[in-house]
Protein backbone atom coordinates (compact mmCIF):
# COMPACT_ATOMS: atom_id res chain seq x y z
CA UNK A 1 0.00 0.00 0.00
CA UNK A 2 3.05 2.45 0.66
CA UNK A 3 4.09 2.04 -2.89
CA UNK A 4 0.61 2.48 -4.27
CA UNK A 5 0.08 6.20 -1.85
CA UNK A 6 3.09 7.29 -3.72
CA UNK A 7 2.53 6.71 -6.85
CA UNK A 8 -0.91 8.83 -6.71
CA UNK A 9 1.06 11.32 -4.26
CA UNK A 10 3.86 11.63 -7.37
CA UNK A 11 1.30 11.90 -10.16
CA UNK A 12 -0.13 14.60 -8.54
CA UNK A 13 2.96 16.36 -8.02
CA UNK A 14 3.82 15.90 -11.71
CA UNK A 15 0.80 17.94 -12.76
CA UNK A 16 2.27 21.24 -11.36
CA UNK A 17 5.11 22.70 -13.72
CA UNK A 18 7.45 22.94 -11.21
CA UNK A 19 11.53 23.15 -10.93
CA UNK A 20 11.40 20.41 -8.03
CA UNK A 21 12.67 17.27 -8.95
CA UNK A 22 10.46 14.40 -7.90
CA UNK A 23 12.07 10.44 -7.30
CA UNK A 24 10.67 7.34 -6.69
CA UNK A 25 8.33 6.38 -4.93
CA UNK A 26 11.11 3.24 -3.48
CA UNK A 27 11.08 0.95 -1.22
CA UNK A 28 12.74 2.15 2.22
CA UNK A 29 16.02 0.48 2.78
CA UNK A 30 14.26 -1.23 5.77
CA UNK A 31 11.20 -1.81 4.22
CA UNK A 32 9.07 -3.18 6.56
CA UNK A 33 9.22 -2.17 9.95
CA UNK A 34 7.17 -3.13 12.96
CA UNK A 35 5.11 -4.92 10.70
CA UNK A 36 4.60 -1.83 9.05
CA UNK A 37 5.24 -1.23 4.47
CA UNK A 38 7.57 1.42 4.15
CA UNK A 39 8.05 3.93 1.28
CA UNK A 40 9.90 6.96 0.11
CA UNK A 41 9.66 10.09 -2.33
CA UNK A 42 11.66 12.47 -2.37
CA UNK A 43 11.94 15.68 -3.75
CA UNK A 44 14.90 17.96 -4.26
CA UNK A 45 15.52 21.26 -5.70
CA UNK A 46 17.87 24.02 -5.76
CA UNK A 47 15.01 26.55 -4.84
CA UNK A 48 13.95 25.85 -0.99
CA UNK A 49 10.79 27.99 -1.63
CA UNK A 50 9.65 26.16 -5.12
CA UNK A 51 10.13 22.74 -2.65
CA UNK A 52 7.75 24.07 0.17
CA UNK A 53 4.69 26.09 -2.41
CA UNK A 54 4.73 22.54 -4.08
CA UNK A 55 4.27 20.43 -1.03
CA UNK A 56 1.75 23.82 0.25
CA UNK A 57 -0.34 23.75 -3.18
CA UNK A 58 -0.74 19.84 -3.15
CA UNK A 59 -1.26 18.61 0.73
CA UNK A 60 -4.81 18.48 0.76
CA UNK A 61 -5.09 16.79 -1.92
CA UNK A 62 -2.70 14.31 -0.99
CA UNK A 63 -5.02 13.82 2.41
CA UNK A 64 -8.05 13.24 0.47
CA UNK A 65 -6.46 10.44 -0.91
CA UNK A 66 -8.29 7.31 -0.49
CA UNK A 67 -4.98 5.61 0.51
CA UNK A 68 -4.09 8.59 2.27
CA UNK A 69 -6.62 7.61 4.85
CA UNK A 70 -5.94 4.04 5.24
CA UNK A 71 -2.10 4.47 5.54
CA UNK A 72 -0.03 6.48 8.43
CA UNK A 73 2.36 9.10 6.04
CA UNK A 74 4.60 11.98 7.08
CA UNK A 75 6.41 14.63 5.57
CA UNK A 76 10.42 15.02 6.29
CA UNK A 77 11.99 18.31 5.31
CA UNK A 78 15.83 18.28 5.18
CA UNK A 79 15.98 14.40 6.27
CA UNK A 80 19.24 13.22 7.95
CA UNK A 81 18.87 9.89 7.20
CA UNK A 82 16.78 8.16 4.67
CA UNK A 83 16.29 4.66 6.25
């Protein structure tokens, strides 16, 4: 299901014309955890403001997800580790 959430969660984020740089969604390096399906997409860009107004302009759509609802998600600005 973690795969699945991102894959909506990136196709939505493609829609915007936007400089930020979207990958994956992956597989976490530990992928399941606490019997748990874990997941990552990340986004990068050069412009810290571009990086926030595209996560801004898209979270609520993201929690309307149906998927969204069924799955516990968080957003990590400037991880420090990606495990």
């Amino acid at each position: 299901m973690a795969i699945e959430l991102l894959q909506q969660v990136s196709g939505l984020l493609h829609q915007s014309n936007s400089s930020v740089l979207i990958l994956g969604p992956v597989p976490a390096l530990m992928e399941k955890r606490a019997g748990r399906y874990r997941a990552q997409l990340l986004m990068r860009s050069a412009d810290r403001g571009a990086l926030h107004q595209l996560i801004d302009q898209h979270i609520d759509s993201v929690t309307k997800l149906k998927l969204a609802r069924k799955a516990r998600w968080s957003i990590d600005i400037d991880p420090t580790e990606l495990i």
